[in-house]
C-alpha atoms as a PDB file:
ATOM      1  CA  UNK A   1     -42.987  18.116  14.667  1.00  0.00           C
ATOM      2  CA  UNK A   2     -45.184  16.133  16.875  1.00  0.00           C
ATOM      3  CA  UNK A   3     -44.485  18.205  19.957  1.00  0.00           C
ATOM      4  CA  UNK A   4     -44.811  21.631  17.934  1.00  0.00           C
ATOM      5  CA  UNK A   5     -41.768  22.982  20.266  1.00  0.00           C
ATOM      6  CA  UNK A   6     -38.743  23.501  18.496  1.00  0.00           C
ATOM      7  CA  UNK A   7     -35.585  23.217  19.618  1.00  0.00           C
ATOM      8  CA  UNK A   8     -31.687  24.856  19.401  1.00  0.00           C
ATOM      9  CA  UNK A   9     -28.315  23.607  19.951  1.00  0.00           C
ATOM     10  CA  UNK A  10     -24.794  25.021  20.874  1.00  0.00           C
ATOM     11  CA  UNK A  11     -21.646  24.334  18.210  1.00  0.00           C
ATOM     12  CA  UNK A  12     -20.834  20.907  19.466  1.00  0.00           C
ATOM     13  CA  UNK A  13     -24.387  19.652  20.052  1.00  0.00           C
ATOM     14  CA  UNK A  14     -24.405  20.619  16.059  1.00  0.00           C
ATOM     15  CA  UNK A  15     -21.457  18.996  15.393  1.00  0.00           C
ATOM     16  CA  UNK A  16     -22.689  15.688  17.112  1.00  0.00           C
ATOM     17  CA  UNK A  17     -25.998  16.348  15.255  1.00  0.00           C
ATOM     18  CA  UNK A  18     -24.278  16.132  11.832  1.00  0.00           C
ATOM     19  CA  UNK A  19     -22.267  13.444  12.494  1.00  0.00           C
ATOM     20  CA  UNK A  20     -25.305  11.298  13.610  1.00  0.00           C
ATOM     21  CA  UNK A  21     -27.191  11.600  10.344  1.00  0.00           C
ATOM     22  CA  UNK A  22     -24.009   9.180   8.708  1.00  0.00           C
ATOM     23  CA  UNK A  23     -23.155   5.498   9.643  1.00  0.00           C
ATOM     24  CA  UNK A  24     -20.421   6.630  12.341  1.00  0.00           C
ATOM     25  CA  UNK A  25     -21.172   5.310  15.990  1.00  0.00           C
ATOM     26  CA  UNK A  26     -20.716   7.282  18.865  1.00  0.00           C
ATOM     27  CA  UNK A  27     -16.972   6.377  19.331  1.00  0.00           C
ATOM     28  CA  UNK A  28     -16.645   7.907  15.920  1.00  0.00           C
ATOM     29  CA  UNK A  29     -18.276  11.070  16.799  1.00  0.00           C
ATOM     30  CA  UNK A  30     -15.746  11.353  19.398  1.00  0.00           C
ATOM     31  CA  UNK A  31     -12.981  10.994  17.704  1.00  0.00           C
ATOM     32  CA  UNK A  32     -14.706  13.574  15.296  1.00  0.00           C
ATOM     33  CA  UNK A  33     -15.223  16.017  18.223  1.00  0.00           C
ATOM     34  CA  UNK A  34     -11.513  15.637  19.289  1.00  0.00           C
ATOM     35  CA  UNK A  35     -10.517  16.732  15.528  1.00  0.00           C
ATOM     36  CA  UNK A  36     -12.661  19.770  15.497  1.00  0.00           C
ATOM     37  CA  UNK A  37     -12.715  20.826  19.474  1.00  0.00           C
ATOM     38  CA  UNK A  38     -10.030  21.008  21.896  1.00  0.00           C
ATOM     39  CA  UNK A  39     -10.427  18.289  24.030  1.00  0.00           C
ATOM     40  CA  UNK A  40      -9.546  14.964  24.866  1.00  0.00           C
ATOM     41  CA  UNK A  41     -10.836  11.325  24.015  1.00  0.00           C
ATOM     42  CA  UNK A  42     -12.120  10.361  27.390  1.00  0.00           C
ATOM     43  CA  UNK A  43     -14.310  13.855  27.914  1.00  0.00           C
ATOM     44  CA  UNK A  44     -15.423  13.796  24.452  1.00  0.00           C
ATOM     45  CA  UNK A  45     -16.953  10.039  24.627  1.00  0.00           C
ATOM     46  CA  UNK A  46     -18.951  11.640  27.904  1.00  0.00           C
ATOM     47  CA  UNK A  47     -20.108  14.184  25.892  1.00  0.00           C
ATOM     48  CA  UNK A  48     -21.771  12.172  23.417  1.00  0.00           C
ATOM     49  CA  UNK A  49     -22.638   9.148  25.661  1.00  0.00           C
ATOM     50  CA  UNK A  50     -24.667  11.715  27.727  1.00  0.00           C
ATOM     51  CA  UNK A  51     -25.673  14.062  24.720  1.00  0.00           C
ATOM     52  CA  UNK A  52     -27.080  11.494  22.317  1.00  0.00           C
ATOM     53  CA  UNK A  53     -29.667   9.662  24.880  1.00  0.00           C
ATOM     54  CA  UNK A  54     -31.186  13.640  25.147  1.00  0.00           C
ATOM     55  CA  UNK A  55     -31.844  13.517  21.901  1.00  0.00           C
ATOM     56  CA  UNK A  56     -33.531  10.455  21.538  1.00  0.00           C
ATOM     57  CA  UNK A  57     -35.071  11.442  24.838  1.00  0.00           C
ATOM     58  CA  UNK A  58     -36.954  14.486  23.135  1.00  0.00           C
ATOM     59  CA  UNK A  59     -37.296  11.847  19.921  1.00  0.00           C
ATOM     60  CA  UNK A  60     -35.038  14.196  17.541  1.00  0.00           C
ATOM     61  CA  UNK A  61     -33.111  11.147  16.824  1.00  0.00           C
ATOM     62  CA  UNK A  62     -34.016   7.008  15.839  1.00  0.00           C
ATOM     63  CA  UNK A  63     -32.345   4.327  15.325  1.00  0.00           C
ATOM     64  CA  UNK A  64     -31.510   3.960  12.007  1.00  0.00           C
ATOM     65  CA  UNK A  65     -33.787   0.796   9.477  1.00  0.00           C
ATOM     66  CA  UNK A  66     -30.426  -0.024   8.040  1.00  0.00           C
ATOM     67  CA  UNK A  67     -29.984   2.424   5.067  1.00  0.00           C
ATOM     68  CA  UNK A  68     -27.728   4.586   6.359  1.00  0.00           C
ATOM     69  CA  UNK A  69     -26.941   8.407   4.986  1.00  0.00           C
ATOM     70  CA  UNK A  70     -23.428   9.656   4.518  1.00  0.00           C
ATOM     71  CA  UNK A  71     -22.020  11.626   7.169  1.00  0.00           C
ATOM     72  CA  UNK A  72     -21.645  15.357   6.876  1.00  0.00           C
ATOM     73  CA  UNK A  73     -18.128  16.232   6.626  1.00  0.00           C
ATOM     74  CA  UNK A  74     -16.247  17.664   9.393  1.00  0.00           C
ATOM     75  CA  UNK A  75     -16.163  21.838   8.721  1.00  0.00           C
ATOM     76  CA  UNK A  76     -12.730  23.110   7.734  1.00  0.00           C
ATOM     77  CA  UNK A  77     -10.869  24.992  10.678  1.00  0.00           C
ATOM     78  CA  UNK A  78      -9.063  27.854   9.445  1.00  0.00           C
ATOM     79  CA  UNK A  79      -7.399  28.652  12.848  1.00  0.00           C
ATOM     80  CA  UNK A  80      -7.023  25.004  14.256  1.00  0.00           C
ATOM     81  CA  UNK A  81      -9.513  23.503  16.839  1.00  0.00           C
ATOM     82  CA  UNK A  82     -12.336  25.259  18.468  1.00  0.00           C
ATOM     83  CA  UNK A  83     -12.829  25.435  22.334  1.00  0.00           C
ATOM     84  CA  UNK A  84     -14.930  22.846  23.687  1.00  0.00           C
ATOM     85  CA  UNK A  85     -18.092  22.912  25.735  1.00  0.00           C
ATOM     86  CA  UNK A  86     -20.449  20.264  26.732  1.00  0.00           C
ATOM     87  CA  UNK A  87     -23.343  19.737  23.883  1.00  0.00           C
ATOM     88  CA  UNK A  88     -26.498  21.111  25.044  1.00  0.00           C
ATOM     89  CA  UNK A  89     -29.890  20.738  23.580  1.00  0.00           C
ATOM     90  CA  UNK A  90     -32.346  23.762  24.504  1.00  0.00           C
ATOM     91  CA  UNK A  91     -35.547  23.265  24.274  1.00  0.00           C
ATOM     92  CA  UNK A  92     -37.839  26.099  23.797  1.00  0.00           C
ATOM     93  CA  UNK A  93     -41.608  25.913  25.638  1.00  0.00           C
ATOM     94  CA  UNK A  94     -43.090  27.643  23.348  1.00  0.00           C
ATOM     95  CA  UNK A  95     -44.822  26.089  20.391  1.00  0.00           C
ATOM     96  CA  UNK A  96     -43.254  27.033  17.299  1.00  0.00           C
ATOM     97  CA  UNK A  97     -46.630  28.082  15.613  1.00  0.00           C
ATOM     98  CA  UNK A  98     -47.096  31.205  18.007  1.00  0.00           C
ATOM     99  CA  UNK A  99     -43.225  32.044  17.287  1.00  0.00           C
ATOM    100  CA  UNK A 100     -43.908  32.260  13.902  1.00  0.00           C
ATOM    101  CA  UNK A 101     -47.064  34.587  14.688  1.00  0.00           C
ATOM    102  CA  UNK A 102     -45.337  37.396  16.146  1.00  0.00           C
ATOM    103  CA  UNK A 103     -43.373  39.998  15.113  1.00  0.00           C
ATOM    104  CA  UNK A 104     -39.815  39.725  14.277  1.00  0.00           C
ATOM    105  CA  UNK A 105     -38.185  40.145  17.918  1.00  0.00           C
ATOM    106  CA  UNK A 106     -34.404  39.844  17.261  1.00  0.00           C
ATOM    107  CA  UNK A 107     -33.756  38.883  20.826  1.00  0.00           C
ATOM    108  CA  UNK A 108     -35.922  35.114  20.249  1.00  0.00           C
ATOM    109  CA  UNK A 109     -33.629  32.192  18.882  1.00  0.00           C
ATOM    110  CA  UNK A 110     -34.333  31.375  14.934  1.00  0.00           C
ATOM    111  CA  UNK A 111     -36.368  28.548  14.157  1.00  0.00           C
ATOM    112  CA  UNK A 112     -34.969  26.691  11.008  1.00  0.00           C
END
């Protein structure tokens, strides 16, 4: 909220998203990310090793003062895992207020 941007994310930067708010570690959300995407161990601890330092780049994320939420649960996959892509965080230049001042153009991203 500081910034006033706001910001989006593809389905696996979600999924690591969720997982962070719990007490699993980022071998954890791998292993989470390898139950709910195809792909394997090794790509999937890149992926979050270079996804969550983004996020606490753009200060989305902090370290946790000990009290620790439970994890979201993994979503149910009717039709087995998903395909994989790298996690991206987009950011969106401009400020949320003026978003929310416009009219309704269905081709802008959703703030939530």
């Amino acid at each position: 909220m500081e910034t006033r941007l706001y910001y989006s994310l593809n389905e696996v930067g979600l999924e690591v998203w969720n997982a962070t708010d719990g007490s699993e570690g980022p071998e954890q959300v791998a292993k989470r990310l390898t139950e709910v995407f195809e792909v394997d161990a090794d790509t999937a601890r890149d992926a979050v090793s270079t996804f969550l330092p983004e996020l606490e780049r753009e200060r989305l994320v902090v370290e946790s003062d000990g009290e620790q939420a439970a994890p979201a649960p993994a979503p149910e996959s009717a039709g087995g895992p998903r395909p994989f892509e790298v996690p991206q965080l987009i950011k969106h230049d401009e400020p949320l207020h003026e978003v929310a001042n416009k009219e309704f153009d269905p081709q802008l991203p959703l703030a939530e």
